[in-house]
Structure formats: structure tokens, C-alpha cells
Protein backbone atom coordinates (compact mmCIF):
# COMPACT_ATOMS: atom_id res chain seq x y z
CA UNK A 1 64.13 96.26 45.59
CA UNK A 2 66.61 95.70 42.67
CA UNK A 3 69.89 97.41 42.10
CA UNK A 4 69.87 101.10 40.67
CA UNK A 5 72.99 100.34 38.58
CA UNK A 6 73.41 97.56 35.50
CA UNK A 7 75.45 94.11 36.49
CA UNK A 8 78.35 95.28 34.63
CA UNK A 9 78.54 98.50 36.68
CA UNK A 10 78.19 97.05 39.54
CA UNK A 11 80.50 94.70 39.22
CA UNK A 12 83.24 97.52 38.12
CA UNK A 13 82.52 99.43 41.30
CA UNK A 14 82.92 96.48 43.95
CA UNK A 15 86.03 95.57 41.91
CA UNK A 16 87.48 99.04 43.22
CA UNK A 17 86.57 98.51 46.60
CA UNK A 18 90.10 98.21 48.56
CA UNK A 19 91.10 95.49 50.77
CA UNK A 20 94.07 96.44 51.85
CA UNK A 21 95.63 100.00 53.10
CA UNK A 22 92.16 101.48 53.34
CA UNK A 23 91.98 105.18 54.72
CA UNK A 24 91.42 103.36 58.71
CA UNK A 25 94.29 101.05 58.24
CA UNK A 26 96.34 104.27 57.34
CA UNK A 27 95.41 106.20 59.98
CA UNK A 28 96.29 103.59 62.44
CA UNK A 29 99.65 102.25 61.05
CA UNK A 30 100.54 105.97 60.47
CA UNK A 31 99.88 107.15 64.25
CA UNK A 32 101.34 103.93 65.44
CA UNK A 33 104.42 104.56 63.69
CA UNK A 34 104.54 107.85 64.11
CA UNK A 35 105.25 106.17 67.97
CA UNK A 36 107.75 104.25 67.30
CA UNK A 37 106.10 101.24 66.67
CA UNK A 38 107.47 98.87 63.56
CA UNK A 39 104.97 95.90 62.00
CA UNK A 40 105.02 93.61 58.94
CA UNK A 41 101.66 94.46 56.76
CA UNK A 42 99.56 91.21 55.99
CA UNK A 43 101.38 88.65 57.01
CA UNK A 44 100.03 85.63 54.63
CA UNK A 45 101.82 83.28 57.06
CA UNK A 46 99.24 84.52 59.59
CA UNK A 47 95.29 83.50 59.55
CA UNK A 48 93.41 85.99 58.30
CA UNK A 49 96.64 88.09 57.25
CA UNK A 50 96.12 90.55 59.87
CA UNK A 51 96.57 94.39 58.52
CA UNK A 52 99.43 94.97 60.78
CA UNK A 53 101.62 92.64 62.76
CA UNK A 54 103.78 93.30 65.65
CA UNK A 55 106.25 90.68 66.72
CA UNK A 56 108.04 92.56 69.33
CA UNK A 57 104.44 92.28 70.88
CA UNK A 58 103.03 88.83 70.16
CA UNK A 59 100.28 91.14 68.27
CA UNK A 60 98.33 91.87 65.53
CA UNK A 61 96.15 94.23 64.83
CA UNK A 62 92.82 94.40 61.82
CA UNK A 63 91.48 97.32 60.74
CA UNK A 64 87.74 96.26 59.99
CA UNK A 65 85.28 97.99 57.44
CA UNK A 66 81.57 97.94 59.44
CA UNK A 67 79.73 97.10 56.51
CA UNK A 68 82.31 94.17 55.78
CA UNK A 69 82.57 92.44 59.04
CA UNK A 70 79.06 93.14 59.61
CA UNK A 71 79.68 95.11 63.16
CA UNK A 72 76.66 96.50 65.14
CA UNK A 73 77.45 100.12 64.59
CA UNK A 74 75.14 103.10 63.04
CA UNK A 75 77.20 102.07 60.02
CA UNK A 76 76.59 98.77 59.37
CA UNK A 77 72.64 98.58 57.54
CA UNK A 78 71.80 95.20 55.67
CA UNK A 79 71.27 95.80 51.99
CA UNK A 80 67.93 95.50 50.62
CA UNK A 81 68.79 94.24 47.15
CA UNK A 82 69.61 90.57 46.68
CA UNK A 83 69.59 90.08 50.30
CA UNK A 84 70.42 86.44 50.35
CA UNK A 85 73.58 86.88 48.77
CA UNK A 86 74.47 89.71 51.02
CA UNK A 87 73.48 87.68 54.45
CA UNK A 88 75.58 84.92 53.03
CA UNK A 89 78.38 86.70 52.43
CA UNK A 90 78.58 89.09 55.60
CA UNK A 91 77.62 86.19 57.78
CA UNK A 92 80.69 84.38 56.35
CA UNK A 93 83.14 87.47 56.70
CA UNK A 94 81.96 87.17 60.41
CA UNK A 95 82.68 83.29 61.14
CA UNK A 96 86.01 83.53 59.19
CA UNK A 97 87.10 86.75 61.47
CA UNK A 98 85.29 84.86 64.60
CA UNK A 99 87.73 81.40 63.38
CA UNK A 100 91.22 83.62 62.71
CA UNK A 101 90.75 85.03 66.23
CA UNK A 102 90.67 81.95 67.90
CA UNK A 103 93.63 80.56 65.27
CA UNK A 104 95.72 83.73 66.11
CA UNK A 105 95.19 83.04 69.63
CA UNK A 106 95.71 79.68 70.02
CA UNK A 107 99.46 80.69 68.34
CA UNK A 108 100.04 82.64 71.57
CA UNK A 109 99.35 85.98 69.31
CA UNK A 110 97.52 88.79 70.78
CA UNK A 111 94.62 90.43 68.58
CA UNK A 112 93.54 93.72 67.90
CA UNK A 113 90.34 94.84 66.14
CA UNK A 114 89.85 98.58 65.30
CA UNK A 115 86.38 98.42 63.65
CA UNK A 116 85.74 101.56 60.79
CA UNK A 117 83.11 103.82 63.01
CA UNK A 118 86.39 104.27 65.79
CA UNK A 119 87.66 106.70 62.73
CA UNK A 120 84.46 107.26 60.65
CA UNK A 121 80.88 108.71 61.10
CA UNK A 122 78.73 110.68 63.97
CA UNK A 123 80.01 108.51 66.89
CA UNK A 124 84.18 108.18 66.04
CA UNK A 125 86.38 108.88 68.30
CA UNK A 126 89.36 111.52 68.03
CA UNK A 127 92.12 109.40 66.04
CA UNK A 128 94.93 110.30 68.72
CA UNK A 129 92.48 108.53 71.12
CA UNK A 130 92.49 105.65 68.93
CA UNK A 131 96.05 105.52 68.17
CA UNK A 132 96.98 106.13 71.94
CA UNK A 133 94.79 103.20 72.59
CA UNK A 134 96.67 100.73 70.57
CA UNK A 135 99.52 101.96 71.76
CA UNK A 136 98.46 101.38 75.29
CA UNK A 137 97.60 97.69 74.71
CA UNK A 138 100.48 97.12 72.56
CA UNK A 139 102.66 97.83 75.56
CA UNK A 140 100.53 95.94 78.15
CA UNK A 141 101.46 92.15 77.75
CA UNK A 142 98.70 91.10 80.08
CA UNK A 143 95.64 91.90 77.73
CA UNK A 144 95.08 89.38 75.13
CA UNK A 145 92.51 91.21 73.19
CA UNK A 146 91.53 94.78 72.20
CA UNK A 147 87.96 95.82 70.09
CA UNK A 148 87.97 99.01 69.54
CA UNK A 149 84.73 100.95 68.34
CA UNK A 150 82.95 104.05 67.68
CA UNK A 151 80.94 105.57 71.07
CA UNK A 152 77.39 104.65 71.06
């Protein structure tokens, strides 16, 4: 199937697609602050320049787009125009998260992943669930890593 939309148009709208402060990653460093919790946004000294670091806490946290980091949620659906280009690219986004992980880790840092359908679509889950959540493993040393998702 080929694209609805000319090159040129297409290329303007994936040019305004946001990387950074997205509506999730909002939600999340709002509530957490909101606690009482205080981060550094995208650390570049960090792999992956994780949305929202904690140092008080050894942790990070990444709010993750579905579609982006390919996660196996109702809103994650391969594209069916130029398909190669879209495997390639998703399947990269995944083995670069998969790589920071174990980099972050390795550096005695604790990760965080709140993936997109947590906040979004027919399966999220109430945001002060979410927030409380982080907030929970935040505060409990012992737990290295938190994935957070919508309920299936």
C-alpha cells in the first residue's frame, strides 16, 4: 500500500513529531513532582538520555511512545507502507533501548520504563495509579527495574 500523503508532506509531519516532553512524559514528571520528587530532564551524560533522572535514587525513568519502541500493546500496529524501512527502524529503537538498559544498569542506575498505553487508549490505567507507582519504586531501593504498561 503506498502513503496517502506526498514525500514532502510527510516528511513535514514526522518532523513535528516530539521527542522530548511529550503529553506522557508530562504527566509523569508533573505527578512526580507534584510529590516531592526533583530530577534532571535528559541527561546527555546518561545512555539513552533518560526523560527524567533521579539521583537521590540511583534512577531514571523513560517515558516510551508504543509505536516508537515498538511495545506489544493494542497500540503498537506495524505500518503497511514501506514496511522495510519501518521494521528497520522500530527494530533498532528496540536494541538501542534493550543496550541503554543494560548500560544504565551496569552504572549501578536503576531504570524505569512507563510505556504510552499506561496513560493512553482503552486499557490505561488511572494516572494517579501510575504516578503512585513510580513513586513507590522510586522509594524502594531494592527493585532495580520497573515496566510499567497499560492492562491487557
Amino acid at each position: 500500500m503506498s502513503d496517502i500523503v506526498s514525500p514532502e508532506t510527510r516528511s513535514r509531519m514526522m518532523a513535528g513529531i516530539k521527542g522530548k516532553n511529550t503529553k506522557p512524559e508530562m504527566i509523569i514528571r508533573k505527578g512526580l513532582h507534584r510529590l516531592g520528587f526533583r530530577y534532571r530532564l535528559h541527561d546527555s551524560y546518561l545512555p539513552g538520555k533518560p526523560d527524567m533522572v533521579f539521583p537521590r535514587y540511583k534512577a531514571v525513568i523513560f517515558a516510551h511512545g508504543c509505536f516508537w519502541h515498538g511495545h506489544s500493546c493494542h497500540l503498537f500496529k506495524w505500518p503497511s507502507s514501506n514496511e522495510e524501512f519501518w521494521r528497520t527502524k522500530i527494530e533498532r529503537n528496540m536494541e538501542v533501548d534493550k543496550q541503554n538498559i543494560i548500560r544504565l544498569q551496569a552504572m549501578g542506575w536503576r531504570t524505569g520504563i512507563v510505556w504510552e498505553c499506561a496513560l493512553k487508549g482503552k486499557y490505561k490505567i488511572n494516572r494517579e495509579e501510575v504516578i503512585e507507582l513510580c513513586a513507590q519504586w522510586l522509594q524502594t531501593v531494592d527493585m532495580t527495574s520497573i515496566e510499567i504498561g497499560g492492562q491487557c
